[in-house]
Protein backbone atom coordinates (compact mmCIF):
# COMPACT_ATOMS: atom_id res chain seq x y z
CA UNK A 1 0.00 0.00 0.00
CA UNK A 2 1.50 3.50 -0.73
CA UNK A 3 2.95 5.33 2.19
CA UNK A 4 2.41 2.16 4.78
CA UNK A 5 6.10 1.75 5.13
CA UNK A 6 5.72 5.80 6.31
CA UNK A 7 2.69 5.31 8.48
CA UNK A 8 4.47 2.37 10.29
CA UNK A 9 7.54 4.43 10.30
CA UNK A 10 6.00 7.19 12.38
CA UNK A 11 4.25 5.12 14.76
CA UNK A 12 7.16 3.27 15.86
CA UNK A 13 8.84 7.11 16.28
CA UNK A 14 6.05 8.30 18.07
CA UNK A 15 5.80 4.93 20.67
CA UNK A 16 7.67 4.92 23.44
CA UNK A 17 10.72 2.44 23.73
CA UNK A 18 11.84 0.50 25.63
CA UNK A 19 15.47 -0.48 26.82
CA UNK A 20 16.64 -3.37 28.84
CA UNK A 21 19.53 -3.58 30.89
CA UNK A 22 22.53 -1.37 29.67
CA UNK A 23 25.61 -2.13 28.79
CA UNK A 24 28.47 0.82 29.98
CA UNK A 25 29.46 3.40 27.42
CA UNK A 26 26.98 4.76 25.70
CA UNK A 27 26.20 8.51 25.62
CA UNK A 28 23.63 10.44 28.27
CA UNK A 29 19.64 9.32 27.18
CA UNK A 30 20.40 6.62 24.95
CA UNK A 31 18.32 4.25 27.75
CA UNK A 32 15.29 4.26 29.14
CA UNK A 33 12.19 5.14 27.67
CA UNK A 34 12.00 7.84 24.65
CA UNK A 35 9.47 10.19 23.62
CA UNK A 36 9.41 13.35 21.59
CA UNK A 37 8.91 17.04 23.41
CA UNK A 38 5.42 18.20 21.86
CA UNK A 39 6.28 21.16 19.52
CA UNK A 40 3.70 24.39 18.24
CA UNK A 41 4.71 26.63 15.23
CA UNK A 42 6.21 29.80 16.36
CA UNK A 43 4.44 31.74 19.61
CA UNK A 44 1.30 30.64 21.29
CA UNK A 45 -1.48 32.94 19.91
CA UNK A 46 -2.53 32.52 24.09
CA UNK A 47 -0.01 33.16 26.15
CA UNK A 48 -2.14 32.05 28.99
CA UNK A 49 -2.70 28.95 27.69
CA UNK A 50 1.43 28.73 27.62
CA UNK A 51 2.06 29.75 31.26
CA UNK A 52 -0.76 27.83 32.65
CA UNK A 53 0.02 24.46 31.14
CA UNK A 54 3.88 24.24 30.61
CA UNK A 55 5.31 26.84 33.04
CA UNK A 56 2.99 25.97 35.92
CA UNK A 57 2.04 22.74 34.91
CA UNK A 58 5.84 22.03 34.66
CA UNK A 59 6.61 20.43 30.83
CA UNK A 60 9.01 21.23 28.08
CA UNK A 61 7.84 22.54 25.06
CA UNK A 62 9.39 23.72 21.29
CA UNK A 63 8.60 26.30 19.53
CA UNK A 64 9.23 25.98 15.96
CA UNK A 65 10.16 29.00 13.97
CA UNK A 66 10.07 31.36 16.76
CA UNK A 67 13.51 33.15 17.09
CA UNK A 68 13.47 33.87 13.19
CA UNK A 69 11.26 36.72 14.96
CA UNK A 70 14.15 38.69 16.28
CA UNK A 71 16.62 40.23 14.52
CA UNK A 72 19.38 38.99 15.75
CA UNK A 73 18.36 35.33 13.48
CA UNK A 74 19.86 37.50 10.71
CA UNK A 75 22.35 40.23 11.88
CA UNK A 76 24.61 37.92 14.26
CA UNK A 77 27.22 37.47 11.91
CA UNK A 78 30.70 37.49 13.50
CA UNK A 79 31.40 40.52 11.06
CA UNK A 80 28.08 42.54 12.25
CA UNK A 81 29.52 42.02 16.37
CA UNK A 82 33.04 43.27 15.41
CA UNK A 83 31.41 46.06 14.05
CA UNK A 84 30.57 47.40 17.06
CA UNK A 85 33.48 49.62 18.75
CA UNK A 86 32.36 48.05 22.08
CA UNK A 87 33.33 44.54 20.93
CA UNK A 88 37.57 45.55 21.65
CA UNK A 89 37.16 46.24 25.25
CA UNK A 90 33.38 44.83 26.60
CA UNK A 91 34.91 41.60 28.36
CA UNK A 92 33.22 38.16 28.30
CA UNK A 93 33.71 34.72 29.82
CA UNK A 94 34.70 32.15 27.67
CA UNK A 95 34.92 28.42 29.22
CA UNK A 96 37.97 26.40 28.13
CA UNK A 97 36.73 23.51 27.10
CA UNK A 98 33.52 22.59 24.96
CA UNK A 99 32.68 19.82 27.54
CA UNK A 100 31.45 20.82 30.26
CA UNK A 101 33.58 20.82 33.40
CA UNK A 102 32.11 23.11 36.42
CA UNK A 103 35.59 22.20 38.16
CA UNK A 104 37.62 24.41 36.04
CA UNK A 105 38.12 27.63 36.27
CA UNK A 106 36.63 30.41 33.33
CA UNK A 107 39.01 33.16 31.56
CA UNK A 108 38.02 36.38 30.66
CA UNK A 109 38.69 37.91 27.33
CA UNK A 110 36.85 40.46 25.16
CA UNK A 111 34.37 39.52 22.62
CA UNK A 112 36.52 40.43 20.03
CA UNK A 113 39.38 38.57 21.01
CA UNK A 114 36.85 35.58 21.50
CA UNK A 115 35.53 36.38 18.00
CA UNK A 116 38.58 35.93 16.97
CA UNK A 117 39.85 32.66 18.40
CA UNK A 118 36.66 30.63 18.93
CA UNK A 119 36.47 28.84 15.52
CA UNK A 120 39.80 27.08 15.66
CA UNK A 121 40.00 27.16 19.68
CA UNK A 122 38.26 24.66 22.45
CA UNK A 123 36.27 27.75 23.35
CA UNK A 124 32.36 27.87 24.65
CA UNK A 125 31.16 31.70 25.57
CA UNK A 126 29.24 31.65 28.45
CA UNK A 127 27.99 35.38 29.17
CA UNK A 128 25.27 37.76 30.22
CA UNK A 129 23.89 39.24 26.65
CA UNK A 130 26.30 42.39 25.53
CA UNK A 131 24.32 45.63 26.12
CA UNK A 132 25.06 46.46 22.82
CA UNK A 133 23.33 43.77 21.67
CA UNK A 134 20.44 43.05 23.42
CA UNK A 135 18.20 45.60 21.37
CA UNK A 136 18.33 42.89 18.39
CA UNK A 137 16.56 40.02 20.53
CA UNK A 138 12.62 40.05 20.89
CA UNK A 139 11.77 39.24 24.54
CA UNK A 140 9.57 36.05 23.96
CA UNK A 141 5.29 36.99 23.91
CA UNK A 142 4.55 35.44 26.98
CA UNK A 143 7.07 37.33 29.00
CA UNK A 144 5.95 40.48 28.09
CA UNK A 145 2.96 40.01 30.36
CA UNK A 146 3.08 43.46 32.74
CA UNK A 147 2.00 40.81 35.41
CA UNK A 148 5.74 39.28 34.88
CA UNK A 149 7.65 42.50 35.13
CA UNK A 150 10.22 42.47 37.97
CA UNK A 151 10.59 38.72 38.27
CA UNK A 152 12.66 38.50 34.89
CA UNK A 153 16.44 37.43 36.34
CA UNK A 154 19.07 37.39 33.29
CA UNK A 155 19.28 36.57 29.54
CA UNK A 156 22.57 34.52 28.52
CA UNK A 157 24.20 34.32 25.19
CA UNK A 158 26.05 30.78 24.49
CA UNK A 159 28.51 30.88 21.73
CA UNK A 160 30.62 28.15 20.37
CA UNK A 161 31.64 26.80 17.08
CA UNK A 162 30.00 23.44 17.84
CA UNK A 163 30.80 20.55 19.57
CA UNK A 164 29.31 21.55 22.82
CA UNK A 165 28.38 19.29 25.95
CA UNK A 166 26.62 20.01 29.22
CA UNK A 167 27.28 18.69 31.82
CA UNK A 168 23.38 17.04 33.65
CA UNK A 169 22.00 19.40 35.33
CA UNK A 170 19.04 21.06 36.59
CA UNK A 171 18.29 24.97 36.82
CA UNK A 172 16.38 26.72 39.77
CA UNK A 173 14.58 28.87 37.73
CA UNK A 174 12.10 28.51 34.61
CA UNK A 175 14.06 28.97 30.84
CA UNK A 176 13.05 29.51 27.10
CA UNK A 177 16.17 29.16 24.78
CA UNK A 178 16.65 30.96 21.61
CA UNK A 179 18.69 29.72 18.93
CA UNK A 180 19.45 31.84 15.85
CA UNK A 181 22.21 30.03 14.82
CA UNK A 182 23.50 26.02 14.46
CA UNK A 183 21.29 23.51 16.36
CA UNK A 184 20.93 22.22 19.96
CA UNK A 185 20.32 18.61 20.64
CA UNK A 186 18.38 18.42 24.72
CA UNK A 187 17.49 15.52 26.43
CA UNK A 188 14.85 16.25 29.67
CA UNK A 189 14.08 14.10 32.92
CA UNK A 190 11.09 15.07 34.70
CA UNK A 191 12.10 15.51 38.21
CA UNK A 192 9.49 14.80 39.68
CA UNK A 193 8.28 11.45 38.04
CA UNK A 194 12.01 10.13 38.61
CA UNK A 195 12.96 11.93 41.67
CA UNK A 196 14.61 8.41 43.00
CA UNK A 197 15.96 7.72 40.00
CA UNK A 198 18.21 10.72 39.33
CA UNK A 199 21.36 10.66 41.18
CA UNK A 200 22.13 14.86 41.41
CA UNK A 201 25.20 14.01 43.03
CA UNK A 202 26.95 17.89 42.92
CA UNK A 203 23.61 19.40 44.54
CA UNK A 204 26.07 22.46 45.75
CA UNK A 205 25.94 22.79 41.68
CA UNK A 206 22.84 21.27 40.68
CA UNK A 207 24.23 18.67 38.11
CA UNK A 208 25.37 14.94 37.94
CA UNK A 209 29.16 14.00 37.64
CA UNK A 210 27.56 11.50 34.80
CA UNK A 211 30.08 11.38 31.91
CA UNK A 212 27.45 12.25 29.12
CA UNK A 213 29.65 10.67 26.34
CA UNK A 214 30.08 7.26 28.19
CA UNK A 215 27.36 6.73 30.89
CA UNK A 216 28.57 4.12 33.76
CA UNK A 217 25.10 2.64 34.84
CA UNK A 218 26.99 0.77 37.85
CA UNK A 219 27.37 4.22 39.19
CA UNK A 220 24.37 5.93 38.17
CA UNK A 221 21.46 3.16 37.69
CA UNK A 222 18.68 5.00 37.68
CA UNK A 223 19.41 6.54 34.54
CA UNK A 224 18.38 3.34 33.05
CA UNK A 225 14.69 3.51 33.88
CA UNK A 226 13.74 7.24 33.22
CA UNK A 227 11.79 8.87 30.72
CA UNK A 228 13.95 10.35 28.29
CA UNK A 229 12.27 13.39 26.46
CA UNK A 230 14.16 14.25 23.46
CA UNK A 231 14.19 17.63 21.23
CA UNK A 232 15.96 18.46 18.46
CA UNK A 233 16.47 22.06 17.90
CA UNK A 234 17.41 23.76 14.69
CA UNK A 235 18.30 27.84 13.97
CA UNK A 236 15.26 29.71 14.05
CA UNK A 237 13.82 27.59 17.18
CA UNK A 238 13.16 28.48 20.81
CA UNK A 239 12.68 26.15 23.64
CA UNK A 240 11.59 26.19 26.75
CA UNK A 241 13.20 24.23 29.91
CA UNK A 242 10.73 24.13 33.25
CA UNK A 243 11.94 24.74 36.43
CA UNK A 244 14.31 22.00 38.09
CA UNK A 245 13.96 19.34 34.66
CA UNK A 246 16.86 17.97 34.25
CA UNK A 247 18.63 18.32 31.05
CA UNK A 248 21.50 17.57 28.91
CA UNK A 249 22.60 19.96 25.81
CA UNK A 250 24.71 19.71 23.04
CA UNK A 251 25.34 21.99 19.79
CA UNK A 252 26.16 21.94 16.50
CA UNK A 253 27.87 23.73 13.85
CA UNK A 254 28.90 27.40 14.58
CA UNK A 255 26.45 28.17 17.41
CA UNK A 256 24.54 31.50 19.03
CA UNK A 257 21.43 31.08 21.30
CA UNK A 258 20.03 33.25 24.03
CA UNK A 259 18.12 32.49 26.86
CA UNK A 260 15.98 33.98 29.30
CA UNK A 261 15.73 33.39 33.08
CA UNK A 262 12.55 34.15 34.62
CA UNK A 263 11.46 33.01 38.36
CA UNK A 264 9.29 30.19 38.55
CA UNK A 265 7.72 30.66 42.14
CA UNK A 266 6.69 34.24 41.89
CA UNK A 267 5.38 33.31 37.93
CA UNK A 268 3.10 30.76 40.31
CA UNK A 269 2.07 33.62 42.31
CA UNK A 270 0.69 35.69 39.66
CA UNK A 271 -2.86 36.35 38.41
CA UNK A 272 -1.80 34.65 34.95
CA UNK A 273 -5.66 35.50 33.51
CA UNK A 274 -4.33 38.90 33.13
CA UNK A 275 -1.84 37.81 30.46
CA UNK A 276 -4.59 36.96 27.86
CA UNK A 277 -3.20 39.37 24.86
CA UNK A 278 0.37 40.13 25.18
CA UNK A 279 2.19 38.39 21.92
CA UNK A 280 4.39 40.54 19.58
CA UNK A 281 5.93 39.44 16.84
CA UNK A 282 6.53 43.01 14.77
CA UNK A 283 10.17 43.43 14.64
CA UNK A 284 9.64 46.93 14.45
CA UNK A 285 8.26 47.04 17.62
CA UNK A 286 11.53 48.14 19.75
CA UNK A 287 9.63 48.40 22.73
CA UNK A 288 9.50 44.75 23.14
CA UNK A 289 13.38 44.10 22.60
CA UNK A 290 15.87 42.70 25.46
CA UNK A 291 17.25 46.07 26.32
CA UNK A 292 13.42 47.82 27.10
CA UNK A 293 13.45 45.48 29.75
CA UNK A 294 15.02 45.16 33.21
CA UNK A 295 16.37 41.75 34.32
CA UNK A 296 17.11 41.33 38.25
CA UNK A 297 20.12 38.85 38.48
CA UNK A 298 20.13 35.76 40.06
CA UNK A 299 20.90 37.29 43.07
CA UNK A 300 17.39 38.19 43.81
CA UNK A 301 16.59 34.70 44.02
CA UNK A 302 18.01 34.77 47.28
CA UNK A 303 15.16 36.64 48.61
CA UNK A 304 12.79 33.66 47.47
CA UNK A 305 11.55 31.74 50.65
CA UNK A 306 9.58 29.04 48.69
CA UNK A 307 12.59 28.29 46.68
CA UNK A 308 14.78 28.30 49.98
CA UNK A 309 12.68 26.01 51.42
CA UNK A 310 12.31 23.80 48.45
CA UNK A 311 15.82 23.71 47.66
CA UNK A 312 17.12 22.46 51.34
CA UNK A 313 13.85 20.10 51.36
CA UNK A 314 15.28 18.24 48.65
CA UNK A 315 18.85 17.63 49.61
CA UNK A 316 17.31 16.52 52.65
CA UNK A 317 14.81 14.28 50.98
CA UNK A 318 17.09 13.10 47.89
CA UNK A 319 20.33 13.58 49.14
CA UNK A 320 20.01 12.63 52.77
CA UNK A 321 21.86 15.93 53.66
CA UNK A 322 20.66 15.35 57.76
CA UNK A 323 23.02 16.94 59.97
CA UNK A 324 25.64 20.21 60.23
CA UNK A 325 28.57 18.40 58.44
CA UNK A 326 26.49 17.52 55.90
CA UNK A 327 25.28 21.22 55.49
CA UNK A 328 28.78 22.42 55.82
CA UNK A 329 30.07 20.19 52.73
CA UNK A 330 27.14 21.15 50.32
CA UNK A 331 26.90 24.66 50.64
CA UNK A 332 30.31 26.27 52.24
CA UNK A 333 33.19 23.72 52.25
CA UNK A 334 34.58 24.83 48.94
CA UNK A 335 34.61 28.63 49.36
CA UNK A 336 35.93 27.87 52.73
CA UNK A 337 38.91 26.00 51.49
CA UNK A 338 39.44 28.39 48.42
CA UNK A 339 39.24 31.35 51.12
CA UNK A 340 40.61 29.62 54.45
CA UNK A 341 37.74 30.65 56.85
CA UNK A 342 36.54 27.49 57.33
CA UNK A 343 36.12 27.56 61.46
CA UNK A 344 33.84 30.94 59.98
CA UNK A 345 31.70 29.14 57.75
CA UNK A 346 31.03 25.99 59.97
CA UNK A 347 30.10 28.48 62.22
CA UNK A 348 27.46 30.07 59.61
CA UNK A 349 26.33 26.68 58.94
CA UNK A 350 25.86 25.67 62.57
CA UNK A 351 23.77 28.08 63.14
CA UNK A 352 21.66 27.51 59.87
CA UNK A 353 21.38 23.99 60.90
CA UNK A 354 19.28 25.04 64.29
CA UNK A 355 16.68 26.86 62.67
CA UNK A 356 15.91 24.02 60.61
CA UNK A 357 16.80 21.21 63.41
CA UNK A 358 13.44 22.00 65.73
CA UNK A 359 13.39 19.43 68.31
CA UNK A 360 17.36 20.13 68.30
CA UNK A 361 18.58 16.12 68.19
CA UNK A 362 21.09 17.03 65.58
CA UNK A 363 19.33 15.81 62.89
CA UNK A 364 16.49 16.41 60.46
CA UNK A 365 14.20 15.02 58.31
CA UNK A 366 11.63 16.10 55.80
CA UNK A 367 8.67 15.66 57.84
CA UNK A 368 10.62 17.99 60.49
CA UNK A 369 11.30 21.06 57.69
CA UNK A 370 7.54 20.59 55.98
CA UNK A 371 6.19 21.38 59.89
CA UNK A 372 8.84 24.60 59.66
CA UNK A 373 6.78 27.93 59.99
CA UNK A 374 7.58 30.73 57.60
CA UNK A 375 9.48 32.91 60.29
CA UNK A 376 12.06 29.80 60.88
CA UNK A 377 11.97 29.83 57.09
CA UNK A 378 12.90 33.42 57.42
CA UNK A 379 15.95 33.15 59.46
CA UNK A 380 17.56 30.38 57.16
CA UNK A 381 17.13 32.89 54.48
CA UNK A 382 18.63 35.11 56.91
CA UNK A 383 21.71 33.35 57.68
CA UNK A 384 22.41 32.55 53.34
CA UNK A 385 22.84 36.58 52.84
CA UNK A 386 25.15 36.70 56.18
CA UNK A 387 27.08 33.43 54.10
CA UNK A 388 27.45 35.77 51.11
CA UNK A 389 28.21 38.84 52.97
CA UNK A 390 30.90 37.15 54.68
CA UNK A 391 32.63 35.54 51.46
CA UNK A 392 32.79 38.94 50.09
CA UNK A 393 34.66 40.06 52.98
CA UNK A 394 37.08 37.46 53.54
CA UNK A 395 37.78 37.69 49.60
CA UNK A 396 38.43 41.39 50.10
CA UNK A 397 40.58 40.68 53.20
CA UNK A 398 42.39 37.98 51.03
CA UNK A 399 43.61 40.25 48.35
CA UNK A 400 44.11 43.23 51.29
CA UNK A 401 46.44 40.54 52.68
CA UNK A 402 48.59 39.93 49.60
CA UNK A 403 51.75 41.88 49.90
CA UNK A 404 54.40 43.13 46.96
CA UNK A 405 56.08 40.19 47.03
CA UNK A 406 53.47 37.71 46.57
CA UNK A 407 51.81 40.35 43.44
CA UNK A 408 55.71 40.07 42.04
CA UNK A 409 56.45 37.19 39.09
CA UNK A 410 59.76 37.62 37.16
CA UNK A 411 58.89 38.70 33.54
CA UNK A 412 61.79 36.23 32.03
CA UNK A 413 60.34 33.34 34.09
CA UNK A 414 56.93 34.08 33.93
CA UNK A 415 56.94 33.76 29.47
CA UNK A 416 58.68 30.58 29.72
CA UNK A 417 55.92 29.20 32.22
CA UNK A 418 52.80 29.87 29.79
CA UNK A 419 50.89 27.20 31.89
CA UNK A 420 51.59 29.12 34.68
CA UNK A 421 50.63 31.89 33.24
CA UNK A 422 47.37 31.01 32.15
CA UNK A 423 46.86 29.87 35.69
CA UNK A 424 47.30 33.22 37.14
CA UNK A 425 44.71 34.33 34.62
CA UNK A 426 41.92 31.82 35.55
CA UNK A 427 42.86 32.40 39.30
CA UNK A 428 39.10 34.29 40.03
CA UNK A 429 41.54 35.77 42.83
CA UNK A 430 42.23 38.14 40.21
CA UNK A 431 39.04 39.37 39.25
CA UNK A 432 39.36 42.08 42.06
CA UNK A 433 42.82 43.46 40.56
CA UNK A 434 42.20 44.14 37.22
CA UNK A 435 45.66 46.38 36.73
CA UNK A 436 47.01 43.05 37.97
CA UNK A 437 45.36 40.53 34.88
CA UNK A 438 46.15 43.58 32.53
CA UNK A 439 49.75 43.39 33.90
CA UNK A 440 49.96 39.31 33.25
């Protein structure tokens, strides 16, 4: 019969499949069950309908079509950024390395000189979108809901020549990813569904230690048995990733996407209904572009008491994080080690641990933080901005401490010691001292 052999084709794509015990080796959601992320042509015509059942109701979603809206699909030629003057001295960070490693350090450069190197170099920009640049980028419809102003948090751009690889991870915030050039390849877990099956085993990072390209299912079994929800993502397309799905990424070709964090638990809090008719697609329209809007930083997520409270629930819950050492090695041991203050920040944590310890027997349990009024709630949220406040000033107290001869390196030594060199350049020490990096 014509077109059977196509009609059987697509059902067996569209079934789920199924995949028996795994062999080690094989790259990050090629087990498990597969299905494809459900995909709409360009913007929702309701963006209600969009926030309502994939930002609140918590699913991924494509949008086919949609970033070809925004100038930048057309203009973000390596020749059109270099024409701006402020490409020579606006400085980015650039990750060395296109597969992802969270345990080494980032170098700064500016965009030109990352312009310059990135096709022939193992380079992945990682970077909050240039100012210069954000007024070719159409803030996506459903955002533009006056209802969501103030909880927008940052836009990223991502720019690679290919080759790409995340790391597994999970983000605390809701995402829709814009690419306008290349193609993205994104595998999602539904955390919730699989919460015992996902092993989040950097949850001071969010993300898995999982080696993407050669998964070792003796160490991380449960990624045998999930749901894998595959998209494939092509220039022109946007995505969007819900709050805390995890997700694996990897690009294509020479590649430039943008996305946009929003909060999820104040979206939740909103009176959605009053988004009904916000979508804007005229390019013309420069009111709706990246720079007419203000984004908050992820800082102000630290003012978020649901997502405090959520956060700690589930190391407790998933992590069995129960007692002050364990708090101590999630959340402070590594700044404490980079910046010696470690009896400080067990003290921090101590403290931390009491509000959240109620009947005080040195441990707790989720039943224990769920029965946790707001005002305990409160001080833990508390006690994470006296944390911050007191990195910042043992890291200015660190570089107050440095003396002339620890600043001095011997020009003659220091250019036959290029790996050295490029040391002192990652060291984030250094961020504080720019006359110093300009120096090296």
């Amino acid at each position: 019969m014509p077109g059977s052999t196509s009609l059987l084709l697509g059902c067996l794509l569209a079934a789920f499949t199924w995949a028996g015990a795994r062999a080690d080796g094989e790259r990050f959601g090629s087990a498990g069950r597969k299905v494809s992320v459900q995909t709409v042509e360009s913007w929702p015509e309701n963006s209600v309908d969009f926030l309502t059942e994939f930002v609140v109701g918590s699913k991924p979603l494509v949008f086919k079509g949609a970033a070809r809206n925004s100038p930048a699909f057309s203009l973000w030629t390596d020749e059109y950024m270099l024409g701006f003057e402020e490409s020579e001295y606006f400085e980015v960070t650039v990750e060395n390395g296109k597969k992802e490693n969270r345990t080494r350090a980032a170098v700064g450069m500016s965009l030109q000189q990352f312009i310059e190197q990135y096709r022939s170099g193992d380079l992945y920009l990682v970077n909050s979108v240039p100012d210069f640049l954000r007024k070719d980028v159409l803030l996506p419809p459903p955002l533009q809901c006056l209802e969501l102003n103030g909880i927008l948090l940052e836009t990223i751009m991502w720019f690679s020549s290919g080759g790409t690889k995340s790391v597994v991870h999970y983000d605390a915030v809701d995402n829709i990813n814009c690419v306008f050039s290349g193609s993205k390849e994104v595998v999602f877990i539904d955390p919730v569904k699989y919460a015992d099956k996902i092993d989040i085993d950097h949850p001071e990072g969010n993300y898995c230690g999982v080696d993407v390209d050669s998964v070792n299912y003796t160490r991380y079994p449960g990624f045998q048995d999930v749901e894998y929800h595959h998209a494939f993502i092509e220039a022109g397309d946007c995505f969007f990733i819900p709050y805390k799905w995890v997700h694996q990424v990897r690009s294509y070709d020479r590649n430039i996407a943008v996305n946009i964090w929003w909060s999820h638990h104040a979206t939740v809090k909103q009176d959605l209904t009053k988004c009904e008719n916000t979508v804007s697609r005229d390019l013309a329209d420069r009111e709706k572009m990246l720079d007419q809007f203000q984004f908050n930083g992820l800082d102000s997520l630290s003012g978020e008491i649901d997502l405090i409270r959520e956060v700690v629930t589930d190391l407790v819950k998933y992590r069995g994080i129960t007692n002050k050492e364990g708090f101590y090695n999630v959340f402070g041991r590594e700044h404490a080690e980079i910046l010696s203050c470690q009896d400080g920040v067990r003290k921090i944590f101590s403290k931390l641990f009491d509000y959240v310890d109620e009947n005080g027997d040195g441990v707790t349990d989720a039943a224990e933080l769920s029965a946790l009024p707001t005002e305990k709630w409160k001080n833990v949220q508390s006690v994470f901005n006296e944390f911050e406040e007191y990195l910042k000033e043992q890291d200015i107290q660190m570089m107050d401490d440095l003396t002339d001869d620890d600043m001095y390196v011997d020009d003659e030594a220091f250019e036959s010691a290029p790996n050295v060199r490029e040391l002192f350049l990652e060291d984030e020490t250094f961020e504080g001292a720019p006359d110093v990096r300009d120096e090296l």
